[in-house]
PDB file of N, CA and C in Angstrom:
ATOM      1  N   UNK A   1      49.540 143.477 131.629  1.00  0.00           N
ATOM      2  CA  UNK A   1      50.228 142.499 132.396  1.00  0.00           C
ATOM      3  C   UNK A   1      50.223 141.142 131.681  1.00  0.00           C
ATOM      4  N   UNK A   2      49.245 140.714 131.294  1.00  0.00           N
ATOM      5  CA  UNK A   2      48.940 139.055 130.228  1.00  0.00           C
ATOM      6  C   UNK A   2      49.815 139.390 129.105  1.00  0.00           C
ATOM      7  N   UNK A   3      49.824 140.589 128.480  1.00  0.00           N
ATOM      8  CA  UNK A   3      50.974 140.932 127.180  1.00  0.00           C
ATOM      9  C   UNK A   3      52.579 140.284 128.065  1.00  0.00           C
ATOM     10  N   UNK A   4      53.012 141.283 128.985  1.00  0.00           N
ATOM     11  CA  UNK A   4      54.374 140.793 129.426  1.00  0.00           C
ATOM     12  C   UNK A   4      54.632 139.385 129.622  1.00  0.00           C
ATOM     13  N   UNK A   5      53.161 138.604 130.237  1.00  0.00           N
ATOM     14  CA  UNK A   5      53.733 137.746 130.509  1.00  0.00           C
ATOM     15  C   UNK A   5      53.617 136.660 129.313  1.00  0.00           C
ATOM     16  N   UNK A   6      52.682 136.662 127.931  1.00  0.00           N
ATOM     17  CA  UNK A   6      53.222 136.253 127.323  1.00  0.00           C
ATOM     18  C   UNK A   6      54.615 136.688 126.771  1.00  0.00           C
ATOM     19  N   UNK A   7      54.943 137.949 126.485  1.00  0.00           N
ATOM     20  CA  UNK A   7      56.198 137.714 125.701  1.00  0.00           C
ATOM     21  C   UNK A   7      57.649 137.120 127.077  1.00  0.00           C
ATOM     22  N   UNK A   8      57.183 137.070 127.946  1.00  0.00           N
ATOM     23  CA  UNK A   8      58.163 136.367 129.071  1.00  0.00           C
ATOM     24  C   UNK A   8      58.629 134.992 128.555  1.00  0.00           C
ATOM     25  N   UNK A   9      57.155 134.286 128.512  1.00  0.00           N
ATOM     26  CA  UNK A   9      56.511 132.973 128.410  1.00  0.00           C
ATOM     27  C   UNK A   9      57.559 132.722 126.747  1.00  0.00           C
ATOM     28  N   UNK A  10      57.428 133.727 125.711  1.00  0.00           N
ATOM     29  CA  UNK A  10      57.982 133.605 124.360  1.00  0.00           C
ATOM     30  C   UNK A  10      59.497 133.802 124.383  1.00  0.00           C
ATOM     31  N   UNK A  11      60.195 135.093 125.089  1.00  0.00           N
ATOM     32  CA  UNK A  11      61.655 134.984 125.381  1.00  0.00           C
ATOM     33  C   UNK A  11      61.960 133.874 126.423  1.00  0.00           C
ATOM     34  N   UNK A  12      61.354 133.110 126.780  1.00  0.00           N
ATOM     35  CA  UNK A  12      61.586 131.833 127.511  1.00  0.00           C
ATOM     36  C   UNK A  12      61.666 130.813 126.102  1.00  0.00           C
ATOM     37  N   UNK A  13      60.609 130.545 125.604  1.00  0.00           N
ATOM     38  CA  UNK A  13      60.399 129.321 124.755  1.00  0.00           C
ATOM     39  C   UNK A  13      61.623 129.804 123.645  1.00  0.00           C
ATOM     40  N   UNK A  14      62.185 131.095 123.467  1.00  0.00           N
ATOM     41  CA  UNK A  14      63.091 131.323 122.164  1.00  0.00           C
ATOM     42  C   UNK A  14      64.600 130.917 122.893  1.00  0.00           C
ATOM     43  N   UNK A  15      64.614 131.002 124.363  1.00  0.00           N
ATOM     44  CA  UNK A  15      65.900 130.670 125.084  1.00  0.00           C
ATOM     45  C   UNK A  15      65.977 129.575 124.946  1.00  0.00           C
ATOM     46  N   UNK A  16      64.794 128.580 125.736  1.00  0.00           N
ATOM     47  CA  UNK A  16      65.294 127.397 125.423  1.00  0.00           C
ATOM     48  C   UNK A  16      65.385 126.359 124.227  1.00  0.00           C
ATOM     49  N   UNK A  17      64.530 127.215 122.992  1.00  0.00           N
ATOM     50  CA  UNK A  17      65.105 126.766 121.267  1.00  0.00           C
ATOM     51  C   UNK A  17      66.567 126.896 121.193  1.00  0.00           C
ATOM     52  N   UNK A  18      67.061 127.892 121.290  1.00  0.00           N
ATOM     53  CA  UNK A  18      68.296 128.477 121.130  1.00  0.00           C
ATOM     54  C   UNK A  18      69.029 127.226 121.987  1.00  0.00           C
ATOM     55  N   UNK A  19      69.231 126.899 122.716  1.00  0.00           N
ATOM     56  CA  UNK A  19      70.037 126.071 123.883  1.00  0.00           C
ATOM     57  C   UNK A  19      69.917 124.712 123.176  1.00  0.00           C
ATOM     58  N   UNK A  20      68.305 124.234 123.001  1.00  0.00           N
ATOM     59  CA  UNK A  20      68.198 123.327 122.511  1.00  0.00           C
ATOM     60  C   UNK A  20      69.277 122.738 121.138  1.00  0.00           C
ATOM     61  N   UNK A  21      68.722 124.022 120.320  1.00  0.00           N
ATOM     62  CA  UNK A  21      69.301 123.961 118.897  1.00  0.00           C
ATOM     63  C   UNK A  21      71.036 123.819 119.512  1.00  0.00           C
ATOM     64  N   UNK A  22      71.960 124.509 120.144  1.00  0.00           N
ATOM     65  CA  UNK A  22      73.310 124.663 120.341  1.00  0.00           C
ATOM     66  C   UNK A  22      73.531 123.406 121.097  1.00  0.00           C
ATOM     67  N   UNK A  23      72.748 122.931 122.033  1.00  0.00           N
ATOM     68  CA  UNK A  23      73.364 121.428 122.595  1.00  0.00           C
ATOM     69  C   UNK A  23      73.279 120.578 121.095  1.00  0.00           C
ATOM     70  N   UNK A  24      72.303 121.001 120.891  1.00  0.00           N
ATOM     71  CA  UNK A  24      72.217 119.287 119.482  1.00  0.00           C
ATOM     72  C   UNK A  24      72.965 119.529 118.442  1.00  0.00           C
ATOM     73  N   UNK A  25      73.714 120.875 118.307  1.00  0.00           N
ATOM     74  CA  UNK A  25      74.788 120.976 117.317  1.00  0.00           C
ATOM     75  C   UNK A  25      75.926 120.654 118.367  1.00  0.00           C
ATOM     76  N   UNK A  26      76.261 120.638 119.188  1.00  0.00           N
ATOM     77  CA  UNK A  26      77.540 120.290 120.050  1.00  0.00           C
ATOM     78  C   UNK A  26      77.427 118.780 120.076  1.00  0.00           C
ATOM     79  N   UNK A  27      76.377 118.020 120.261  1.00  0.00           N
ATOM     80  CA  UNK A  27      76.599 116.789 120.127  1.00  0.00           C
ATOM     81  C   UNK A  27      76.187 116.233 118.541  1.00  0.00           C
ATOM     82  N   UNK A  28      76.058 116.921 117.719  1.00  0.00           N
ATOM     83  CA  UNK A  28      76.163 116.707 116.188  1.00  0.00           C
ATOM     84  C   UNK A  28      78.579 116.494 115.994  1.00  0.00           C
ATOM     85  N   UNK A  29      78.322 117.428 116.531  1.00  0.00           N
ATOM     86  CA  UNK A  29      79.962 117.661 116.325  1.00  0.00           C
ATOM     87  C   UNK A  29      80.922 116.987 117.343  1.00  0.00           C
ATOM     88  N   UNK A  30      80.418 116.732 118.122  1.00  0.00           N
ATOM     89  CA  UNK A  30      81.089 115.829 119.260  1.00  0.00           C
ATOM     90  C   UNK A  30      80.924 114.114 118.140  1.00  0.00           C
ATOM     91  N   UNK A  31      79.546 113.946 117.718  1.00  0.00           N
ATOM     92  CA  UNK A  31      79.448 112.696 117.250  1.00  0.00           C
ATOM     93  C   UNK A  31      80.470 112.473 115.870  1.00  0.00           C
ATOM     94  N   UNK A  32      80.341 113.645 115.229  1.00  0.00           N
ATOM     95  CA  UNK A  32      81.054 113.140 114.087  1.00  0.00           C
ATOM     96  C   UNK A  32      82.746 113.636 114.098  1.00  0.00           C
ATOM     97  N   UNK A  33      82.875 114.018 115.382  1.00  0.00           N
ATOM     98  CA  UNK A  33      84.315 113.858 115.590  1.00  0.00           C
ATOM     99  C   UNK A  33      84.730 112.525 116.148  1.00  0.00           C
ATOM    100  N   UNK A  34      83.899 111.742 116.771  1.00  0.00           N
ATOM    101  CA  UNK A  34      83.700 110.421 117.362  1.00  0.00           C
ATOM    102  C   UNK A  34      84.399 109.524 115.603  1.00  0.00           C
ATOM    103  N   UNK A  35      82.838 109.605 115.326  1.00  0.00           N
ATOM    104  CA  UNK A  35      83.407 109.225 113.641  1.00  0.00           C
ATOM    105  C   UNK A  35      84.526 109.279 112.887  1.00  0.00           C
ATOM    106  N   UNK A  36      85.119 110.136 113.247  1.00  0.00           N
ATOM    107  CA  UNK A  36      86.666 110.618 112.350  1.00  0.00           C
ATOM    108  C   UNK A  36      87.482 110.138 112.915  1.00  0.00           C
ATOM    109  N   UNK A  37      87.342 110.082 114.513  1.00  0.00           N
ATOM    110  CA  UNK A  37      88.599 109.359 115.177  1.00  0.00           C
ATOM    111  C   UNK A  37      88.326 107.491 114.870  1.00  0.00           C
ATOM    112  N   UNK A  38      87.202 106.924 115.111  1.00  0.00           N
ATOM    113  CA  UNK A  38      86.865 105.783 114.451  1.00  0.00           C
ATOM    114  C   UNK A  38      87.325 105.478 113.141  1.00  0.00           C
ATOM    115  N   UNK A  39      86.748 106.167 112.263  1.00  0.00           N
ATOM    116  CA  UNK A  39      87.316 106.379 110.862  1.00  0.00           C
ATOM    117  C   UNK A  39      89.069 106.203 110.385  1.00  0.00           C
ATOM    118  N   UNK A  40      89.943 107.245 111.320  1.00  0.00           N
ATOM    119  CA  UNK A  40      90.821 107.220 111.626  1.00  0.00           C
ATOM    120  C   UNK A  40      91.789 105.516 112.159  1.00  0.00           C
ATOM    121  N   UNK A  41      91.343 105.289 113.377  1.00  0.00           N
ATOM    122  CA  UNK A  41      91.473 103.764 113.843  1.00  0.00           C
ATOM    123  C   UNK A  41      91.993 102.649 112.779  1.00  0.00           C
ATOM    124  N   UNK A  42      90.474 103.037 112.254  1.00  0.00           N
ATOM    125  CA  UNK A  42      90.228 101.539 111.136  1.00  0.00           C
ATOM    126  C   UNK A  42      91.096 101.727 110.097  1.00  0.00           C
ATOM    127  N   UNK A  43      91.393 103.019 109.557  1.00  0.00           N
ATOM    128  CA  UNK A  43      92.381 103.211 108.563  1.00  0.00           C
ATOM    129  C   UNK A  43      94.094 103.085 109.120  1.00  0.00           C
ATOM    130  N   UNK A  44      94.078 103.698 110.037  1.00  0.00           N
ATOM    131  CA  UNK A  44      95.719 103.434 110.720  1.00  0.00           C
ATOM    132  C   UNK A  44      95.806 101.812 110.871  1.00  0.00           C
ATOM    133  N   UNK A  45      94.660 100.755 111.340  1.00  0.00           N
ATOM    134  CA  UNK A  45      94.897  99.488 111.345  1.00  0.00           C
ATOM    135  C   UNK A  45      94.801  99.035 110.040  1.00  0.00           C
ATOM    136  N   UNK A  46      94.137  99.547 109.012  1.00  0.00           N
ATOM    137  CA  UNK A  46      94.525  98.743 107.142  1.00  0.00           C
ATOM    138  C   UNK A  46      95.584  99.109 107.010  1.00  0.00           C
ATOM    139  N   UNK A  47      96.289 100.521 107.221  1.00  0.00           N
ATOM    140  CA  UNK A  47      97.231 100.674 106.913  1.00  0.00           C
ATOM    141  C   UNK A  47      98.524  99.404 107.604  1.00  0.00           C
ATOM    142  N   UNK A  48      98.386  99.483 108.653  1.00  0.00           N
ATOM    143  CA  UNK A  48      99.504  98.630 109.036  1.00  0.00           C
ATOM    144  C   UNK A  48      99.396  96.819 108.409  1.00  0.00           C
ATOM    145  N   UNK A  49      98.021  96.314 108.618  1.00  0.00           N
ATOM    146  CA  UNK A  49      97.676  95.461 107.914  1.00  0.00           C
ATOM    147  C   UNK A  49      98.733  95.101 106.206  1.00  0.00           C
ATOM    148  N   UNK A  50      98.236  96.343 105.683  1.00  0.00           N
ATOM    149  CA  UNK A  50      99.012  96.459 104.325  1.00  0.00           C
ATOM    150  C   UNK A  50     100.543  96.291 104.636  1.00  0.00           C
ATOM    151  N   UNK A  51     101.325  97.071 105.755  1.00  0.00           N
ATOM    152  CA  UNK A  51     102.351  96.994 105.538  1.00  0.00           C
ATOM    153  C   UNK A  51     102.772  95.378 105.973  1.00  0.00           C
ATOM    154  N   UNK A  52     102.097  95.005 107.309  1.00  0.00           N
ATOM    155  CA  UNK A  52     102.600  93.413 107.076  1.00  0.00           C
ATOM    156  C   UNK A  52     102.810  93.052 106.205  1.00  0.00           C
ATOM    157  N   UNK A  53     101.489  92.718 105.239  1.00  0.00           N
ATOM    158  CA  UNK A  53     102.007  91.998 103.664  1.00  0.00           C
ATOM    159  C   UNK A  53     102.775  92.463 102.795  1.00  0.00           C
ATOM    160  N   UNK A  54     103.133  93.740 102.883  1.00  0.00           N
ATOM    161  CA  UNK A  54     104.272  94.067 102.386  1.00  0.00           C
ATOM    162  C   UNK A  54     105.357  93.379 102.642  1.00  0.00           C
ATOM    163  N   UNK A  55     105.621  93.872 104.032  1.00  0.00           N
ATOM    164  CA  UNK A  55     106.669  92.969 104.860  1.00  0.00           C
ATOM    165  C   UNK A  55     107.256  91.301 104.341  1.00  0.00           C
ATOM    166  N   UNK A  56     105.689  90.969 104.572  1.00  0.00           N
ATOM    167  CA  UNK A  56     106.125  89.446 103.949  1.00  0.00           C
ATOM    168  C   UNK A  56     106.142  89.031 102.837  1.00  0.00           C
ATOM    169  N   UNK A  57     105.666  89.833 101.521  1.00  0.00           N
ATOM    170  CA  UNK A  57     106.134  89.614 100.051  1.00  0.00           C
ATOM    171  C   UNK A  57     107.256  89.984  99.882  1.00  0.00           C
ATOM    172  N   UNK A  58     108.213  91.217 100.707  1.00  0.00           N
ATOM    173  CA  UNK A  58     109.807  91.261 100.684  1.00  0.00           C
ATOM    174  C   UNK A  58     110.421  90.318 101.301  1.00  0.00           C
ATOM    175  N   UNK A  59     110.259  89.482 102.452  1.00  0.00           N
ATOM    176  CA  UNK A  59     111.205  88.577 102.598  1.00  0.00           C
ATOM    177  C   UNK A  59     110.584  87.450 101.815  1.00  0.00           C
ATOM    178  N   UNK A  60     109.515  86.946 101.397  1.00  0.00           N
ATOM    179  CA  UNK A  60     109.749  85.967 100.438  1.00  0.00           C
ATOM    180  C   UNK A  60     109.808  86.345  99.510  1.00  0.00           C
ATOM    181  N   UNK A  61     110.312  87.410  98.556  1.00  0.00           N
ATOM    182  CA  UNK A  61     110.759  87.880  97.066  1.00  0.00           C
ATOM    183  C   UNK A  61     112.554  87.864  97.909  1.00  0.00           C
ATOM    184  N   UNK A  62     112.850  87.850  98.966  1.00  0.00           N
ATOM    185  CA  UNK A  62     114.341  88.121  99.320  1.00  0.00           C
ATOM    186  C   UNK A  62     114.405  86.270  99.622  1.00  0.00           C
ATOM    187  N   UNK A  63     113.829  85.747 100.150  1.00  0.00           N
ATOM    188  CA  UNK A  63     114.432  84.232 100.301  1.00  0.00           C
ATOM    189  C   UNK A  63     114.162  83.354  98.791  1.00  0.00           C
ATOM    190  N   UNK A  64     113.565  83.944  98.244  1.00  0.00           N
ATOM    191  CA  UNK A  64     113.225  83.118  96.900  1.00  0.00           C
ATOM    192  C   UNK A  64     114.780  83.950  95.515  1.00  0.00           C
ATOM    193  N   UNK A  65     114.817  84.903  96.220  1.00  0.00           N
ATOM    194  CA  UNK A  65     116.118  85.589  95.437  1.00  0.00           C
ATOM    195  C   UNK A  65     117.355  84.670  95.787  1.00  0.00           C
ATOM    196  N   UNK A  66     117.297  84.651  97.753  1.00  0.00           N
ATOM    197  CA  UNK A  66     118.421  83.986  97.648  1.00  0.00           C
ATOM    198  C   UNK A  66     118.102  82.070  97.555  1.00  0.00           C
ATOM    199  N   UNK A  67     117.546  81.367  97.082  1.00  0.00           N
ATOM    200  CA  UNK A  67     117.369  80.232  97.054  1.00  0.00           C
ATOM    201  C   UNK A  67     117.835  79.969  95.168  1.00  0.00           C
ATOM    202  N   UNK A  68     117.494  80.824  94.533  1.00  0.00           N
ATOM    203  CA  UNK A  68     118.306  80.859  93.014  1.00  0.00           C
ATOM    204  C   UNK A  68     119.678  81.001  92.893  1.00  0.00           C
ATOM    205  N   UNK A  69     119.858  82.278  94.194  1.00  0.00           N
ATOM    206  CA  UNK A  69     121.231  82.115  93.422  1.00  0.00           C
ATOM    207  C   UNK A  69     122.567  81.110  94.597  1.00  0.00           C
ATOM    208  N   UNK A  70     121.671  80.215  95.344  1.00  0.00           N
ATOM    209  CA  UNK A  70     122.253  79.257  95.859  1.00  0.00           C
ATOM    210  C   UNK A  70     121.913  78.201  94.821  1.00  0.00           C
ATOM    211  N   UNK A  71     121.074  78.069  94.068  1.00  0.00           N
ATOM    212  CA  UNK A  71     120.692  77.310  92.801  1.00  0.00           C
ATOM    213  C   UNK A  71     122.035  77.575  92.214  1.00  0.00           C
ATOM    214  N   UNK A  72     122.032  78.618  91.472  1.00  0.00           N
ATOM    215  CA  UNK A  72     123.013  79.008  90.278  1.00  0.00           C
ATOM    216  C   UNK A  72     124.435  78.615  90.876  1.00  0.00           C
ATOM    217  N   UNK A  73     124.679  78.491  91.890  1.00  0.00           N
ATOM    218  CA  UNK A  73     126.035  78.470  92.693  1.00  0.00           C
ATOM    219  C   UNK A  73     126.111  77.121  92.632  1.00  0.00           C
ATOM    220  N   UNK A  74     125.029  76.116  92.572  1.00  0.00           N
ATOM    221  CA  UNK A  74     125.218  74.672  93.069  1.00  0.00           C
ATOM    222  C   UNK A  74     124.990  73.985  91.901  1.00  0.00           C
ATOM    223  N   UNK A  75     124.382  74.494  90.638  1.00  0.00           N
ATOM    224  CA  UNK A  75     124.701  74.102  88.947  1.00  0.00           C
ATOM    225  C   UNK A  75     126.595  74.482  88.413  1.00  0.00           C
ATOM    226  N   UNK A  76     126.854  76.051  89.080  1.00  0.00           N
ATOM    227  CA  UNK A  76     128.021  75.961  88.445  1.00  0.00           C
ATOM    228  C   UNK A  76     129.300  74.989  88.780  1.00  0.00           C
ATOM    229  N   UNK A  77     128.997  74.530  90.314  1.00  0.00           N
ATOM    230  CA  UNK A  77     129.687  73.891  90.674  1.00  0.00           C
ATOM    231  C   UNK A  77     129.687  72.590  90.330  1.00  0.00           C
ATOM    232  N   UNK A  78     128.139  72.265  89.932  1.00  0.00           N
ATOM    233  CA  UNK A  78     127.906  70.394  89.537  1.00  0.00           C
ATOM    234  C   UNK A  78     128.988  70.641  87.824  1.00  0.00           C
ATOM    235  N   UNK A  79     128.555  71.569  87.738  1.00  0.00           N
ATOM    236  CA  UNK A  79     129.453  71.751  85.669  1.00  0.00           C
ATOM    237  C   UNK A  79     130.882  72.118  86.126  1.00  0.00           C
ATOM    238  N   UNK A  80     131.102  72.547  86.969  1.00  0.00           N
ATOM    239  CA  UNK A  80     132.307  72.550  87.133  1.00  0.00           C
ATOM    240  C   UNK A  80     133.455  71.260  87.334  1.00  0.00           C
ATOM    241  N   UNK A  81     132.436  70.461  88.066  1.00  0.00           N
ATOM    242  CA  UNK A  81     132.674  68.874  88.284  1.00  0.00           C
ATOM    243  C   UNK A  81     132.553  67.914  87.433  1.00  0.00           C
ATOM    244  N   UNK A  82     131.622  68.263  86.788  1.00  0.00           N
ATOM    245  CA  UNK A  82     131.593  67.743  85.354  1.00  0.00           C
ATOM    246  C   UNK A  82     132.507  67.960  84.826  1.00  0.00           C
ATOM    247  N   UNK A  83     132.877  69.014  84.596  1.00  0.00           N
ATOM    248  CA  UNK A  83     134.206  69.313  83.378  1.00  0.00           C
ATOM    249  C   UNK A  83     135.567  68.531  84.371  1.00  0.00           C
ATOM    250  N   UNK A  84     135.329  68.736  84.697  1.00  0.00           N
ATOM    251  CA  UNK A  84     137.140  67.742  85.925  1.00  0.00           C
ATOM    252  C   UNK A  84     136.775  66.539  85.574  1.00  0.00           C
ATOM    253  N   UNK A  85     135.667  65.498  85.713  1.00  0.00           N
ATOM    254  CA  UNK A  85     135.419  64.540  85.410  1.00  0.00           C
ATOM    255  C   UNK A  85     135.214  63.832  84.340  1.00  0.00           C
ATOM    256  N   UNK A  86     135.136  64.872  83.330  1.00  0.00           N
ATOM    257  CA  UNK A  86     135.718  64.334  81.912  1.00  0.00           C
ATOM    258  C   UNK A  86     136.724  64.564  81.750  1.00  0.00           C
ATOM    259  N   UNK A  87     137.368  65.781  81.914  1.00  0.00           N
ATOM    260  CA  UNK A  87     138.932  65.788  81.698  1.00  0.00           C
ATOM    261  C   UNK A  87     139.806  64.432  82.265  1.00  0.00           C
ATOM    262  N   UNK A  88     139.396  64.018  83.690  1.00  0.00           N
ATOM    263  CA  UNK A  88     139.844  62.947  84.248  1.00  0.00           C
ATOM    264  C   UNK A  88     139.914  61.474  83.458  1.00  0.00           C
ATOM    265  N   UNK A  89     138.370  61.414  82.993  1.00  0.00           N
ATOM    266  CA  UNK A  89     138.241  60.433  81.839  1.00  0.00           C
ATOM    267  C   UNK A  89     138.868  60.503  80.440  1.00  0.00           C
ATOM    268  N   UNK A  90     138.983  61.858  80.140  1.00  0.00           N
ATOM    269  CA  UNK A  90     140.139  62.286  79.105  1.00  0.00           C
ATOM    270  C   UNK A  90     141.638  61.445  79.246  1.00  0.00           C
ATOM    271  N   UNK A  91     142.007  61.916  80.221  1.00  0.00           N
ATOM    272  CA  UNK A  91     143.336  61.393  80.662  1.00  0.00           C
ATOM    273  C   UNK A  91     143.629  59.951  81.587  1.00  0.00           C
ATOM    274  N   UNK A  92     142.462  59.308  81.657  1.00  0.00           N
ATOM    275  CA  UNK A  92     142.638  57.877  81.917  1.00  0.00           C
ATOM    276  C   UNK A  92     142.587  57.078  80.482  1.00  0.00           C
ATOM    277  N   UNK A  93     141.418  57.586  79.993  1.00  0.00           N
ATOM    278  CA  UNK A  93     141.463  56.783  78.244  1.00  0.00           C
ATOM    279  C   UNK A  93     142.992  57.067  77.658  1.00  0.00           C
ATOM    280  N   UNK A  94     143.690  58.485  77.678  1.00  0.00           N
ATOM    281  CA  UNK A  94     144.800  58.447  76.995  1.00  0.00           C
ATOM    282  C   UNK A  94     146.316  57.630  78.007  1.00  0.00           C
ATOM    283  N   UNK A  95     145.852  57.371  78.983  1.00  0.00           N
ATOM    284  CA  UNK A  95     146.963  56.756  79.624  1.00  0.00           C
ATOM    285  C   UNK A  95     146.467  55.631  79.451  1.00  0.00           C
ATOM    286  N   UNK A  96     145.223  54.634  78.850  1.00  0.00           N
ATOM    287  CA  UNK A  96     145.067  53.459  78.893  1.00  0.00           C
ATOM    288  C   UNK A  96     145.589  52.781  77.634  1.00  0.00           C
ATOM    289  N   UNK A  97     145.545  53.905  75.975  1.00  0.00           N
ATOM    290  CA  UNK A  97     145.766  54.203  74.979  1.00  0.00           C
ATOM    291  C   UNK A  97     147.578  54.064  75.298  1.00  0.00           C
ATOM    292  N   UNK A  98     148.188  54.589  75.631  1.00  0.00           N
ATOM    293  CA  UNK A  98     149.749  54.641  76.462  1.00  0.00           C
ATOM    294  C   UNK A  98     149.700  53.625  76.731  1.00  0.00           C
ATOM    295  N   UNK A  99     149.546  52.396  77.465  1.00  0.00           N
ATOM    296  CA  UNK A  99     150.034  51.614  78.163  1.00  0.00           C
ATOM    297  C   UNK A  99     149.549  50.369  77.375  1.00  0.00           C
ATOM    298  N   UNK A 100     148.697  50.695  76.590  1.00  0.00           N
ATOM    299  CA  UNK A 100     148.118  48.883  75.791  1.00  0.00           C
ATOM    300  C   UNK A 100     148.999  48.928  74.771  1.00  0.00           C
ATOM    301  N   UNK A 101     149.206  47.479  74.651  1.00  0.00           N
ATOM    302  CA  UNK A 101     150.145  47.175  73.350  1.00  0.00           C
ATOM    303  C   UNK A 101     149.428  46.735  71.851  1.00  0.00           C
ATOM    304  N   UNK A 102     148.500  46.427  72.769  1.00  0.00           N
ATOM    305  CA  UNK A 102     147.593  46.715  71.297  1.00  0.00           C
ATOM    306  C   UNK A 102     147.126  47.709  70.725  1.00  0.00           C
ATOM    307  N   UNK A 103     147.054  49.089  71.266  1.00  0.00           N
ATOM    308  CA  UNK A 103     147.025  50.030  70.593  1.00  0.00           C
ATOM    309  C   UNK A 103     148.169  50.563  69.247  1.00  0.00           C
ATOM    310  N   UNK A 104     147.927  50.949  68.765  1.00  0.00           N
ATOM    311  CA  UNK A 104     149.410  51.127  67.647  1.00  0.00           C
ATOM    312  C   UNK A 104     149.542  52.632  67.902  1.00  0.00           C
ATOM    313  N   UNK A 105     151.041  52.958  67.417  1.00  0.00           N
ATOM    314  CA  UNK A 105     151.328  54.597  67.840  1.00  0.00           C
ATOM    315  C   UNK A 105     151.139  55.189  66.510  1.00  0.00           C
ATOM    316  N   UNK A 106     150.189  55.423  66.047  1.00  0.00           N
ATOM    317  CA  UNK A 106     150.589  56.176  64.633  1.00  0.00           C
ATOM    318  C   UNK A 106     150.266  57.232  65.042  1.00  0.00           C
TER     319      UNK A 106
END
């Protein structure tokens, strides 16, 4: 009878190892699924992080694109004015050349 009831006493203490051991692997794996979804989080928020600055090195590589070639548009036009404005001075010197009598016609 003391035999049975130790091995009672032992398929007891091996049940509740067993249980023991399987809860603390269920919350081993519960925890480090915790972790992965955390893990997860923090990376989906760098990620978006990154894309902001993406975001905003394309529109200022796009407003600094277009601020040149409103540059280049507002040089060709100053040279463009330039050139009318000498031509203009071209043709006032030769109509002033025309009209003085002190000039000689050779």
């Amino acid at each position: 009878m003391f035999g049975t009831a130790v091995v009672v006493v032992l398929l007891a203490a091996v049940i509740v190892a067993i249980t023991g051991t399987a809860l603390a692997a269920k919350r081993r794996k519960q925890t480090k699924i915790e972790a992965r979804r955390h893990e997860a989080k923090d990376t989906r928020d760098l990620a978006k992080v990154s894309q902001l600055e993406a975001d905003r090195q394309t529109a200022e590589a796009e407003e600094r694109a277009a601020r040149s070639k409103r540059e280049g548009l507002a040089a060709e036009q100053q040279h463009l004015a330039a050139a009318a404005t000498r031509s203009s001075a071209r043709d006032l010197q030769s109509h002033a050349d025309d009209i003085d009598p002190d000039v000689s016609d050779t």
